[in-house]
Protein backbone atom coordinates (compact mmCIF):
# COMPACT_ATOMS: atom_id res chain seq x y z
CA UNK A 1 -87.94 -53.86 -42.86
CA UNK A 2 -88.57 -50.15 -42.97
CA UNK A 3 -85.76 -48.25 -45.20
CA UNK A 4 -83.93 -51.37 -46.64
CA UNK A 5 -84.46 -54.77 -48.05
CA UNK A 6 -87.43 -56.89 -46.35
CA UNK A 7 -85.05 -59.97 -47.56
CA UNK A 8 -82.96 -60.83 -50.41
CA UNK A 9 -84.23 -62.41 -53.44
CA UNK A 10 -82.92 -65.99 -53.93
CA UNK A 11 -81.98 -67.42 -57.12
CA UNK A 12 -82.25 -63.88 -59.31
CA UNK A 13 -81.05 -60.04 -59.12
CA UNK A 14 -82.33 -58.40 -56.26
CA UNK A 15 -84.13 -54.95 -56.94
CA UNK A 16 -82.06 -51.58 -56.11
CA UNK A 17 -83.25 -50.24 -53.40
CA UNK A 18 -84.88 -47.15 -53.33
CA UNK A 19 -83.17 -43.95 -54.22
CA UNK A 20 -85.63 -41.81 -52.84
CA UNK A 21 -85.50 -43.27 -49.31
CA UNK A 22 -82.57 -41.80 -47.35
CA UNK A 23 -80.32 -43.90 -45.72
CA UNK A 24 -79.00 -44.46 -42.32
CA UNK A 25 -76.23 -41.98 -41.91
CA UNK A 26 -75.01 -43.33 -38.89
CA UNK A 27 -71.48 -45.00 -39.40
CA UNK A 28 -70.56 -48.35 -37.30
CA UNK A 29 -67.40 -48.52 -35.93
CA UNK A 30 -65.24 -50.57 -38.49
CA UNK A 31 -63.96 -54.31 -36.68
CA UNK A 32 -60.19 -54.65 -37.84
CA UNK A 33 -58.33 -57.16 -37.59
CA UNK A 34 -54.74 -57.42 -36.40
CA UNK A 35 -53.24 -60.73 -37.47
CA UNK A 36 -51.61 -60.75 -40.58
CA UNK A 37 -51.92 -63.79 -43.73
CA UNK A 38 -48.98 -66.37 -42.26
CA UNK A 39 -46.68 -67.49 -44.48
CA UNK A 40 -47.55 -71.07 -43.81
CA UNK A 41 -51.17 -71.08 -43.71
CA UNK A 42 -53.11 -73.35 -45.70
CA UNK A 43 -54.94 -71.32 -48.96
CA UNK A 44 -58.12 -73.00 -47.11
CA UNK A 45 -57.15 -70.93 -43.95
CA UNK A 46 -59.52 -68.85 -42.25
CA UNK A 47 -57.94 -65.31 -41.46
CA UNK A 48 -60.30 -63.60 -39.12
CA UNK A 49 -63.15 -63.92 -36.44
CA UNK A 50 -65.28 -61.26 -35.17
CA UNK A 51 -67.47 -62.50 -32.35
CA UNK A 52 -69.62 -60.24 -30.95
CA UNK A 53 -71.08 -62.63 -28.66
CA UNK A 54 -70.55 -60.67 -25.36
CA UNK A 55 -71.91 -57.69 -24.07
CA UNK A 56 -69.58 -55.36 -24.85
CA UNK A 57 -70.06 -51.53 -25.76
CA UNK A 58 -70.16 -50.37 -29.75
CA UNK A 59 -69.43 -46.98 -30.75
CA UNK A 60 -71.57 -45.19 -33.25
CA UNK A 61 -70.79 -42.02 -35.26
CA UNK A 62 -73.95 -39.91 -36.60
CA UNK A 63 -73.50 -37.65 -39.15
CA UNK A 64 -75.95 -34.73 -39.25
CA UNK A 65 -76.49 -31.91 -41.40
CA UNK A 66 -75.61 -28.45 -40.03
CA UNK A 67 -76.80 -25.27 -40.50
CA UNK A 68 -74.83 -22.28 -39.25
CA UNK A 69 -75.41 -18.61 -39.67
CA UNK A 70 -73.09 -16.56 -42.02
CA UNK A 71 -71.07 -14.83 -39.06
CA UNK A 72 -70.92 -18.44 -37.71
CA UNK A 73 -69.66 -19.69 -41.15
CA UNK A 74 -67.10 -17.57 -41.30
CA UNK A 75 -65.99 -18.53 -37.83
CA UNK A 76 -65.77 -21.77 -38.66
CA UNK A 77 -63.72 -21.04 -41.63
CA UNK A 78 -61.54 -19.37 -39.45
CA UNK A 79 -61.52 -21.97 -37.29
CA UNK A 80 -60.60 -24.53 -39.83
CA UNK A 81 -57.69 -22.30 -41.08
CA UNK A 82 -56.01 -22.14 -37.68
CA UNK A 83 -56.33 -25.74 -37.07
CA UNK A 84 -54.60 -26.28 -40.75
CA UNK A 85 -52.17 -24.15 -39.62
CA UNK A 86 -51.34 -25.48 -36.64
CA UNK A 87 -50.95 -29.03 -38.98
CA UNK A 88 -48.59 -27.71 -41.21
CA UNK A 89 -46.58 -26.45 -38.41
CA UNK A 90 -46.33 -29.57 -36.21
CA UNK A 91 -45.52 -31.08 -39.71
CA UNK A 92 -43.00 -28.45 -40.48
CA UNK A 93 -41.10 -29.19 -37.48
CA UNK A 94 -41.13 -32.60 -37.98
CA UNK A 95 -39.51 -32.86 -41.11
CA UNK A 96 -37.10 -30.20 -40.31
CA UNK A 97 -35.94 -31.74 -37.19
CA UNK A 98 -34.96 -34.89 -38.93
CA UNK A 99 -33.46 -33.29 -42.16
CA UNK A 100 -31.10 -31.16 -39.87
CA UNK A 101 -30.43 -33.49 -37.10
CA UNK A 102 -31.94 -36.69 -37.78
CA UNK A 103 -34.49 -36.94 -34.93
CA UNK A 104 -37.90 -37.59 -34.55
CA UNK A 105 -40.85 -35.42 -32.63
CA UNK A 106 -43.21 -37.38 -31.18
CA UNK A 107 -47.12 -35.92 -30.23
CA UNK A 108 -45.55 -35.66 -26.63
CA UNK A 109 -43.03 -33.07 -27.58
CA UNK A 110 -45.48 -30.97 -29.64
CA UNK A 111 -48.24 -30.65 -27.43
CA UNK A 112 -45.88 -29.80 -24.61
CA UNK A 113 -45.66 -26.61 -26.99
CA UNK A 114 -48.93 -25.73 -27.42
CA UNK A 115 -49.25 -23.98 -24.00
CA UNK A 116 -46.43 -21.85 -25.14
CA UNK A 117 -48.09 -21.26 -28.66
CA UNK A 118 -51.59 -20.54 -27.38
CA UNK A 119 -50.02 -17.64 -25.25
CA UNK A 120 -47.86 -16.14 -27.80
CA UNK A 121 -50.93 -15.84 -30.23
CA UNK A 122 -54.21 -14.77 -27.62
CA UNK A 123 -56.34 -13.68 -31.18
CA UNK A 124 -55.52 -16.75 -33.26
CA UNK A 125 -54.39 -19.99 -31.77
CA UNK A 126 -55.13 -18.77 -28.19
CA UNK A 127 -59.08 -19.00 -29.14
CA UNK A 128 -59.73 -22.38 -29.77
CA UNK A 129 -60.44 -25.33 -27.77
CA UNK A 130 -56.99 -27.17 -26.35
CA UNK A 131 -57.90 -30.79 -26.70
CA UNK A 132 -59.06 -29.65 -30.22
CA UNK A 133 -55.46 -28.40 -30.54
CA UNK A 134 -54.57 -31.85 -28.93
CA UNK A 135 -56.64 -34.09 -31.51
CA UNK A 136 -55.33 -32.12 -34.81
CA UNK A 137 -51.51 -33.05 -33.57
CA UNK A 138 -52.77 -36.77 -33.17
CA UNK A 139 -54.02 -36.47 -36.08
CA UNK A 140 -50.81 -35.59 -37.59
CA UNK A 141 -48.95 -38.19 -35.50
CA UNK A 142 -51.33 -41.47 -36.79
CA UNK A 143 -50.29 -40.15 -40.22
CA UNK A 144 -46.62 -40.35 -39.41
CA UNK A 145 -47.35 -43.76 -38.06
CA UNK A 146 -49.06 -44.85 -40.93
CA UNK A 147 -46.19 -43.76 -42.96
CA UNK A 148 -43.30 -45.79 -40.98
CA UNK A 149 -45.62 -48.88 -40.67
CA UNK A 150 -45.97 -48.72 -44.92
CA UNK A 151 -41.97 -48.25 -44.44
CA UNK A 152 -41.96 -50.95 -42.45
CA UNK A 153 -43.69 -53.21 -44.49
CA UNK A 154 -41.27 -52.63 -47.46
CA UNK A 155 -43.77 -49.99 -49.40
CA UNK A 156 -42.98 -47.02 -51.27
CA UNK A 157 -45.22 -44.42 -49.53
CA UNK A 158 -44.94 -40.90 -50.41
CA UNK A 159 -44.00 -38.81 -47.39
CA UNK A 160 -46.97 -36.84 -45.40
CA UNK A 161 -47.45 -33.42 -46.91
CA UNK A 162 -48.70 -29.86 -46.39
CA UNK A 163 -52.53 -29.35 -46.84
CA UNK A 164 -53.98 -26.08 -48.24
CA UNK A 165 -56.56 -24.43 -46.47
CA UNK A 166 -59.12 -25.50 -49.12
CA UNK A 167 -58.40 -29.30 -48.31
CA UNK A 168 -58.63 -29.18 -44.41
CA UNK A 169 -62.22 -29.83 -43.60
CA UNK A 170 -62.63 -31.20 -40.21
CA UNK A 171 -62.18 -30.41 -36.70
CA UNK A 172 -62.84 -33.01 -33.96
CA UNK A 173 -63.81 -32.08 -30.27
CA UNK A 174 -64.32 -33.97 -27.13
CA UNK A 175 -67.64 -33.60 -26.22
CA UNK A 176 -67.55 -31.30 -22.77
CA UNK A 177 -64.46 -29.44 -23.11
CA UNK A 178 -64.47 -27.14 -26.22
CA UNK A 179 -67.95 -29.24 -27.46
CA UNK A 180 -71.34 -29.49 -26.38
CA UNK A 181 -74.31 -31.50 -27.84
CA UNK A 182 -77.89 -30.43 -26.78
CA UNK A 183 -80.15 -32.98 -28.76
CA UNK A 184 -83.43 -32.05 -30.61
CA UNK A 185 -87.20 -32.04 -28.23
CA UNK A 186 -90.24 -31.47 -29.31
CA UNK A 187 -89.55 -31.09 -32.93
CA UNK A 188 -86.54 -28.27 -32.92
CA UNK A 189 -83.54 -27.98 -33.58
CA UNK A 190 -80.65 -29.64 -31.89
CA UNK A 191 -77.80 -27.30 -31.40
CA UNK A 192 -74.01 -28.10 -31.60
CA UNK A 193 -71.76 -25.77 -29.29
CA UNK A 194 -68.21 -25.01 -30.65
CA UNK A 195 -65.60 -23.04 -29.16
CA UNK A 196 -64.82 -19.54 -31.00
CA UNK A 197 -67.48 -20.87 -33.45
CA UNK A 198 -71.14 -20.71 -31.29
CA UNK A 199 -74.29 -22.84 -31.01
CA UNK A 200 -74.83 -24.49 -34.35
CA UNK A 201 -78.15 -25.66 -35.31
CA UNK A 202 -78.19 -29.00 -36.08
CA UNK A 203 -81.13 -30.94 -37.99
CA UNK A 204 -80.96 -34.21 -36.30
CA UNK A 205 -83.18 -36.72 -38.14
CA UNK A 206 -82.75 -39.98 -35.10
CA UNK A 207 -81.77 -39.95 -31.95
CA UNK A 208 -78.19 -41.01 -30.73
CA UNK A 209 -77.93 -43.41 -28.10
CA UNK A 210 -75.26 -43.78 -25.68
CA UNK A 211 -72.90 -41.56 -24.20
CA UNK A 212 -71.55 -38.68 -26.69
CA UNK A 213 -67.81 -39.03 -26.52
CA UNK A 214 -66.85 -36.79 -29.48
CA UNK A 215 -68.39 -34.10 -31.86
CA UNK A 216 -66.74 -33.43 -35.26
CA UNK A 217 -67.45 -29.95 -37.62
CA UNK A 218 -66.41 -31.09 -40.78
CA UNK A 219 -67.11 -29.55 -44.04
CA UNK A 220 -68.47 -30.39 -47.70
CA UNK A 221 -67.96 -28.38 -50.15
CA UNK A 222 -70.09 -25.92 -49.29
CA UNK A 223 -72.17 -27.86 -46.69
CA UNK A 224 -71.47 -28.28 -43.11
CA UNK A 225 -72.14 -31.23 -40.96
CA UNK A 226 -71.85 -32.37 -37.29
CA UNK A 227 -70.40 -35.91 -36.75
CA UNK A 228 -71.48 -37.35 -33.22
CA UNK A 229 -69.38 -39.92 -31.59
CA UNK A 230 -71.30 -41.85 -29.40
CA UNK A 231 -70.83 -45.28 -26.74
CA UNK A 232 -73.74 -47.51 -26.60
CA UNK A 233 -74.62 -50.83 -25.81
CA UNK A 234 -75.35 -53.78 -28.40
CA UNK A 235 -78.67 -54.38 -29.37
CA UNK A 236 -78.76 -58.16 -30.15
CA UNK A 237 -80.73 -59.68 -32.74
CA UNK A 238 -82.94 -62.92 -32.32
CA UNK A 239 -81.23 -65.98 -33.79
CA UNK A 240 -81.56 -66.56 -37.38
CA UNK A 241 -80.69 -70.14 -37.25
CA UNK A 242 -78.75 -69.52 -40.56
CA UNK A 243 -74.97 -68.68 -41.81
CA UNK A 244 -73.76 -67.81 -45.11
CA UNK A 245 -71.04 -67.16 -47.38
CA UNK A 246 -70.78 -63.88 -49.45
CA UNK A 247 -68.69 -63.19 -52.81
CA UNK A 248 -68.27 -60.16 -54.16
CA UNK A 249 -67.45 -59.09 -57.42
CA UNK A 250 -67.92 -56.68 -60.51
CA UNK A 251 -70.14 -58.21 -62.82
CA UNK A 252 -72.87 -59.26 -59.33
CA UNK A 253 -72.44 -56.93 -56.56
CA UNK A 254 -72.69 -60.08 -53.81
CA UNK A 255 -73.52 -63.73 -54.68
CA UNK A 256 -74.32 -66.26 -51.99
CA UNK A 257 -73.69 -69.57 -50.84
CA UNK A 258 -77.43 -70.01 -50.79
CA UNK A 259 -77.60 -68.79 -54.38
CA UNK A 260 -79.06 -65.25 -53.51
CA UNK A 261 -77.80 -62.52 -55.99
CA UNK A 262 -77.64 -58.64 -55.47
CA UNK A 263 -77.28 -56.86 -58.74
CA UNK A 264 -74.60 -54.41 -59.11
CA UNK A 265 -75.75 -50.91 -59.60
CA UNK A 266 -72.82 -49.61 -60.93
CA UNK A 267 -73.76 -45.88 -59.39
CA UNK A 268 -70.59 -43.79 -61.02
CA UNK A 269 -71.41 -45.85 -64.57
CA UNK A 270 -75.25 -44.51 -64.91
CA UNK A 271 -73.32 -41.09 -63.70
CA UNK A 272 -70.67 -41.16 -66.50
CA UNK A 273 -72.19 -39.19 -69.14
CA UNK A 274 -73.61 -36.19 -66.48
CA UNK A 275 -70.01 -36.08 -64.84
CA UNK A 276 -67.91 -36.38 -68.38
CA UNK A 277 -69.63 -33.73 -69.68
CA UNK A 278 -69.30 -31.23 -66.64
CA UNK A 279 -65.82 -32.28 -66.48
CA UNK A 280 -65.32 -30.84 -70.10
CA UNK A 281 -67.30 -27.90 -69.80
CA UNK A 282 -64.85 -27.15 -66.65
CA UNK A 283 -62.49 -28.02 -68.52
CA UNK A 284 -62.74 -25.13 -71.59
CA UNK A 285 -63.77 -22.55 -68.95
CA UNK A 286 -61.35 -19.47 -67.98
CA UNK A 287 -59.60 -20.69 -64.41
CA UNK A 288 -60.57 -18.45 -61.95
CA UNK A 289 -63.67 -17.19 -63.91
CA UNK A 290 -67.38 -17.37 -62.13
CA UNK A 291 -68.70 -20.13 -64.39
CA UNK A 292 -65.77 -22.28 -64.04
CA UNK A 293 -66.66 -21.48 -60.05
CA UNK A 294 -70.09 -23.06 -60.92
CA UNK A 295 -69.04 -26.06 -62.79
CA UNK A 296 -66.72 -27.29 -60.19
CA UNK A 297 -69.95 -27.07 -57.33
CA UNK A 298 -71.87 -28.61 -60.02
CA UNK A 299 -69.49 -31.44 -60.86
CA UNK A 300 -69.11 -31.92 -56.82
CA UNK A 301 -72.54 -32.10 -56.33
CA UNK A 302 -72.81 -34.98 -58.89
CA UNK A 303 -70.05 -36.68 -57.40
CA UNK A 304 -71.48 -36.09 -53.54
CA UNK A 305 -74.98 -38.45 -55.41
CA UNK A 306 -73.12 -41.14 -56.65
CA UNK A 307 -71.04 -40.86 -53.29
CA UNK A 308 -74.77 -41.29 -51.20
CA UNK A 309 -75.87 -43.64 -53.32
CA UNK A 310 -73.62 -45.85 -53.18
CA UNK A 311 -73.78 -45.75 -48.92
CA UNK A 312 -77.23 -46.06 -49.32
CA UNK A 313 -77.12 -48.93 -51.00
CA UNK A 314 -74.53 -50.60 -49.01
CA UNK A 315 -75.86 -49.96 -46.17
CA UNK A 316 -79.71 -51.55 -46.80
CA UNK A 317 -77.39 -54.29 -48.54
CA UNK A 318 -75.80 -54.82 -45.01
CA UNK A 319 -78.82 -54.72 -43.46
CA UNK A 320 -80.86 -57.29 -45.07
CA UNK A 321 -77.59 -59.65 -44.80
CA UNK A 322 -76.92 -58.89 -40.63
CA UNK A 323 -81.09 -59.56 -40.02
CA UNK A 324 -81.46 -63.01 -41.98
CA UNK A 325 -77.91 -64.13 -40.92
CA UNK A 326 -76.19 -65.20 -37.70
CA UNK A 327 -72.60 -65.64 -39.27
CA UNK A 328 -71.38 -64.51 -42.43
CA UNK A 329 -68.27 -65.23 -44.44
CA UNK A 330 -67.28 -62.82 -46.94
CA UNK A 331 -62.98 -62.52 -48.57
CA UNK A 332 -60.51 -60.51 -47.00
CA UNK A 333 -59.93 -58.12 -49.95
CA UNK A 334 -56.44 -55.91 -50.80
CA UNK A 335 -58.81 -53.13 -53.34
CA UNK A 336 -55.45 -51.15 -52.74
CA UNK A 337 -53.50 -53.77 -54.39
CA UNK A 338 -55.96 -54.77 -56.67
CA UNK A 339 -56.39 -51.45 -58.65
CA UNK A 340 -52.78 -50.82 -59.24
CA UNK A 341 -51.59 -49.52 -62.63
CA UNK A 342 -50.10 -52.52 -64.43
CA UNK A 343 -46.44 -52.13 -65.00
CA UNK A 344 -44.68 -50.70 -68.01
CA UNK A 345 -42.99 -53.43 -70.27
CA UNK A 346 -40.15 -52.02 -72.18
CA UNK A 347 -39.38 -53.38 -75.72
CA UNK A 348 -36.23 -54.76 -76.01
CA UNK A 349 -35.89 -54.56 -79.31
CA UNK A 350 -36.37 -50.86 -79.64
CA UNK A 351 -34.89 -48.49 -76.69
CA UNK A 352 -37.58 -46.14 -75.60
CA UNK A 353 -40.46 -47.74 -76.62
CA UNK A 354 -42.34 -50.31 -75.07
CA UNK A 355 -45.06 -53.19 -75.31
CA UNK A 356 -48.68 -53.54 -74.62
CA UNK A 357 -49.45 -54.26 -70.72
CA UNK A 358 -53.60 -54.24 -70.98
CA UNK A 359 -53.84 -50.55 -69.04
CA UNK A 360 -56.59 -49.70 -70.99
CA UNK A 361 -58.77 -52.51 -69.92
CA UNK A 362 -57.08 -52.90 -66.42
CA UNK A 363 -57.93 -49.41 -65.74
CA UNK A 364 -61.81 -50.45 -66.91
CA UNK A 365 -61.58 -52.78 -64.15
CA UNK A 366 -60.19 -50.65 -61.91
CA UNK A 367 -63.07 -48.59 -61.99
CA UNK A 368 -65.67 -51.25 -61.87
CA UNK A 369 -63.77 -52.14 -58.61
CA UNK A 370 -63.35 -49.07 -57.20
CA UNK A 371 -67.51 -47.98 -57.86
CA UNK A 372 -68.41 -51.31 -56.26
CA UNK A 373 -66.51 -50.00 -52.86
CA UNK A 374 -66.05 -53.35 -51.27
CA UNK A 375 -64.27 -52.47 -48.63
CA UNK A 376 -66.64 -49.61 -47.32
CA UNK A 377 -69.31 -52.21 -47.77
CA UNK A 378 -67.09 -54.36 -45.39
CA UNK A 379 -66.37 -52.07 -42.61
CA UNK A 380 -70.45 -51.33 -42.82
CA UNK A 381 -71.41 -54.57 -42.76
CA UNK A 382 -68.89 -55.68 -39.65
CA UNK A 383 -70.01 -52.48 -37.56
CA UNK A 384 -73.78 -53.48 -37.92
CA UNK A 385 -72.89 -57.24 -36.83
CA UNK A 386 -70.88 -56.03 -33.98
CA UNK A 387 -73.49 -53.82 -32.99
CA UNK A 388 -76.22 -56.65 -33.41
CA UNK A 389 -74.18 -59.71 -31.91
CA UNK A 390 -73.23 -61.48 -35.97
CA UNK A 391 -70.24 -62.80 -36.17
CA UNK A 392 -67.98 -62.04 -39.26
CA UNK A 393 -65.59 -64.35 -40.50
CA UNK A 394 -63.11 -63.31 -42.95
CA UNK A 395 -60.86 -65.76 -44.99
CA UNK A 396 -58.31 -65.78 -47.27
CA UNK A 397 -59.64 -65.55 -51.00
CA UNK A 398 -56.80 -67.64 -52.65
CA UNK A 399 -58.46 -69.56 -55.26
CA UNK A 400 -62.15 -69.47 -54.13
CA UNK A 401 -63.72 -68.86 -57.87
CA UNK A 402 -61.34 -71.99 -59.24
CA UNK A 403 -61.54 -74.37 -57.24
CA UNK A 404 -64.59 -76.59 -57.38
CA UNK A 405 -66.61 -76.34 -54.13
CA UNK A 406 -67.58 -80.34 -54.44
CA UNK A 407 -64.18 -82.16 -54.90
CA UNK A 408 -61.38 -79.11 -54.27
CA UNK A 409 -59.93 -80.44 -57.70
CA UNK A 410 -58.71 -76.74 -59.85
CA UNK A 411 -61.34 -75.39 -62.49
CA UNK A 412 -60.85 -74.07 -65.55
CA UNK A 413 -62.62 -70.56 -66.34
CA UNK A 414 -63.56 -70.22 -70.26
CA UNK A 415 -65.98 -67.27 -69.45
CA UNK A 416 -66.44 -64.76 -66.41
CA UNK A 417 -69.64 -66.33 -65.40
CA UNK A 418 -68.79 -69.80 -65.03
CA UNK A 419 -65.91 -72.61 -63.86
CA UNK A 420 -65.77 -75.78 -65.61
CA UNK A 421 -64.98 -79.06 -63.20
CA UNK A 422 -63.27 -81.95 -64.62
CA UNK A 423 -65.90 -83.69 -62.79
CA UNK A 424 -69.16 -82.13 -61.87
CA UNK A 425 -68.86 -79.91 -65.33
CA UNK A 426 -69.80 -76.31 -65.87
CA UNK A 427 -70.72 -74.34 -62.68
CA UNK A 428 -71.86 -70.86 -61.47
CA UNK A 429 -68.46 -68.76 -60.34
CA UNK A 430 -70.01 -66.94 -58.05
CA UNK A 431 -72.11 -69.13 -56.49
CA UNK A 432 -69.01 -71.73 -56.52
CA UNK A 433 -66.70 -68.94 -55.07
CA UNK A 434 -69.29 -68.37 -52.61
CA UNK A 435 -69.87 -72.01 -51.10
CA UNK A 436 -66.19 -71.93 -51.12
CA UNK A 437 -65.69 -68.72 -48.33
CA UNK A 438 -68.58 -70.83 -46.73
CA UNK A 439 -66.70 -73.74 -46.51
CA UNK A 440 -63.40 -72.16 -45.56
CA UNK A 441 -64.84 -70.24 -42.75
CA UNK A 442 -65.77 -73.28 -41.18
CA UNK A 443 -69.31 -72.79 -41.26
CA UNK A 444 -70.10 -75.92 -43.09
CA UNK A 445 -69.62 -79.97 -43.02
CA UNK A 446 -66.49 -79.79 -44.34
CA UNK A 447 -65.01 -79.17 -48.08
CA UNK A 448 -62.45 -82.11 -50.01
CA UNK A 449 -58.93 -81.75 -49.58
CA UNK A 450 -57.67 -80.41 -52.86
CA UNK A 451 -56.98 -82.75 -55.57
CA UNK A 452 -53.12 -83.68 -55.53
């Protein structure tokens, strides 16, 4: 296979792939799912199904590097400002309304007003692209309803707040009214069309399939890039004949039930010493000064590598597993939960002062978890097998590393790598964890009831 894995190796680490080689930068569609764990489900419960069985259209998102003028530049800028304005303001009005008299704006109410708005400001608001306007306010109105459903659900979330100009770096358009995508020929340049911004040319490296629904400017740092949003149809894959189970962890990147490992590259690890040393340099510079100007592009350019490595590897990883594989079983993972500060224990013996609670070495594995990026690995891996007809099968992962995949009976772990059975003796934790989401998926004969 051409720009990933040709297969995974079984039995021992599987090479890295290729830095060099760029990866696909097209993002699949993530498949969510909407039930939630039930309170009396078995631990041996399978949580989710996504069967992509029918011919049903996928939507694709390609992400393409941009390259406007300067006068362009600066009109986007602008245009970016405006739109962050017209955020905070929508915002503003929200949380005034219900600190003064306790009543909530809806999206409705708001873009009624941007008619009004648009024609009381010709030279600022008045330029841009309506349903642009439109998308920026329901942008603002999923984060509200992100907020009450974390409310909801008995969280502490902190209330939305005001973005700075610097911070608000995307725009999204519907293709046709404010947008326009004229795709590359002949070896030019594609071009982008943006209201009160101009045709931006567009270095489009594959060609998008489908129907273009959306277009998205969005900035980088310094670099700008055109997201296309795209309807297509599924492109099936021949049947493999085979299914799988998939752990992930830390120490492996993926083990599975067929005893195939992937190595863990640990990107932001082999990064550490480059980025700690930027930071500090950053750090003793004068704030505002033109060096500590340079650090900060330099220390965002090393984080933008480990950030396209890390896609590049999940994404040949995803690959390899969606082309030998007709189902695939993998944990349904909380990283959010999982890479929480542990909390404080106060001593009760002294007032003020409290005991040891491990948040040095928590926060180690924090990190490991948070470099390994399960969860975009996840979303990656269900939008290629919706796209290629794979079904994905995500379980509960209660107790998969310690309970022994033979019998069900409870393991003990002495070491990371392995689980010791009172019966079958020492075994590979991985590999057991693994054969374990394969059995609880229901993709094999069947796994003994736990031991009583």
């Amino acid at each position: 296979m051409r720009g990933g894995y040709s297969s995974l190796q079984a039995g021992g680490e599987a090479a890295l792939p290729p830095l060099g080689v760029p990866a696909r930068k097209c993002q699949h569609r993530a498949v969510g799912s909407a039930c939630k764990w039930p309170r009396e489900a078995a631990a041996c419960g399978t949580v989710s199904r996504t069967d992509h069985t029918d011919q049903v259209q996928v939507r694709r998102a390609y992400k393409f590097r941009a390259y406007p003028t300067q006068p362009q530049e600066s009109r986007a800028v602008r245009l970016l400002r405006d739109h962050c304005d017209l955020y905070n303001a929508a915002l503003m009005e929200r949380r005034e309304a219900w600190r003064m008299r306790k009543e909530n704006v809806s999206y409705g109410t708001q873009s009624a007003q941007l008619k009004d708005i648009r024609k009381a400001d010709p030279d600022g608001q008045g330029r841009h692209s309506f349903t642009a306007q439109q998308q920026t306010l329901r942008r603002l109105n999923a984060v509200f309803g992100a907020f009450y459903g974390r409310c909801q659900a008995g969280e502490k979330p902190g209330y939305p707040r005001f973005k700075p100009h610097c911070r608000f770096d995307q725009v999204l358009f519907v293709s046709g009214d404010g947008a326009k995508w004229a795709p590359a020929a002949a070896g030019r340049w594609a071009r982008a069309s943006f209201q009160a911004v101009g045709p931006v040319k567009v270095r489009q490296h594959r060609q998008v399939r489908g129907t273009v629904k959306t277009l998205q400017l969005k900035r980088e740092h310094r670099r700008w890039y055109v997201i296309v949003t795209a309807d297509t149809e599924p492109v099936p894959l021949p049947a493999a004949g085979r299914e799988v189970g998939v752990d992930v962890g830390v120490a492996r990147f993926l083990t599975t039930s067929d005893g195939e490992i992937v190595a863990n590259p640990r990107f932001l690890t082999a990064s550490a010493e480059v980025i700690a040393d930027l930071q500090r340099r950053k750090a003793r510079a004068r704030p505002g000064s033109g060096n500590r100007k340079r650090l900060r592009r330099a220390l965002a350019r090393e984080h933008r590598k480990v950030r396209n490595r890390r896609r590049d590897f999940h994404h040949k990883t995803a690959r390899a597993l969606v082309n030998e594989y007709d189902a695939i079983a993998l944990e349904k993972l909380n990283t959010a939960r999982m890479t929480r500060k542990p909390a404080p224990k106060p001593d009760p013996e002294q007032p003020g002062a409290f005991l040891p609670n491990q948040a040095a070495a928590k926060a180690g594995l924090n990190k490991g978890i948070l470099d390994a990026a399960w969860h975009q690995f996840t979303c990656m891996l269900a939008g290629k097998a919706e796209e290629a007809g794979r079904r994905i099968v995500l379980v509960n992962p209660a107790g998969t590393s310690i309970t022994c995949h033979q019998c069900g009976r409870r393991c003990t772990r002495p070491q990371q790598k392995i689980v010791i059975c009172p019966v079958h003796g020492a075994i590979d934790a991985d590999l057991n964890g693994a054969r374990n989401i394969f059995t609880r998926a229901g993709l094999g004969s069947g796994q003994a009831a736990p031991a009583a």
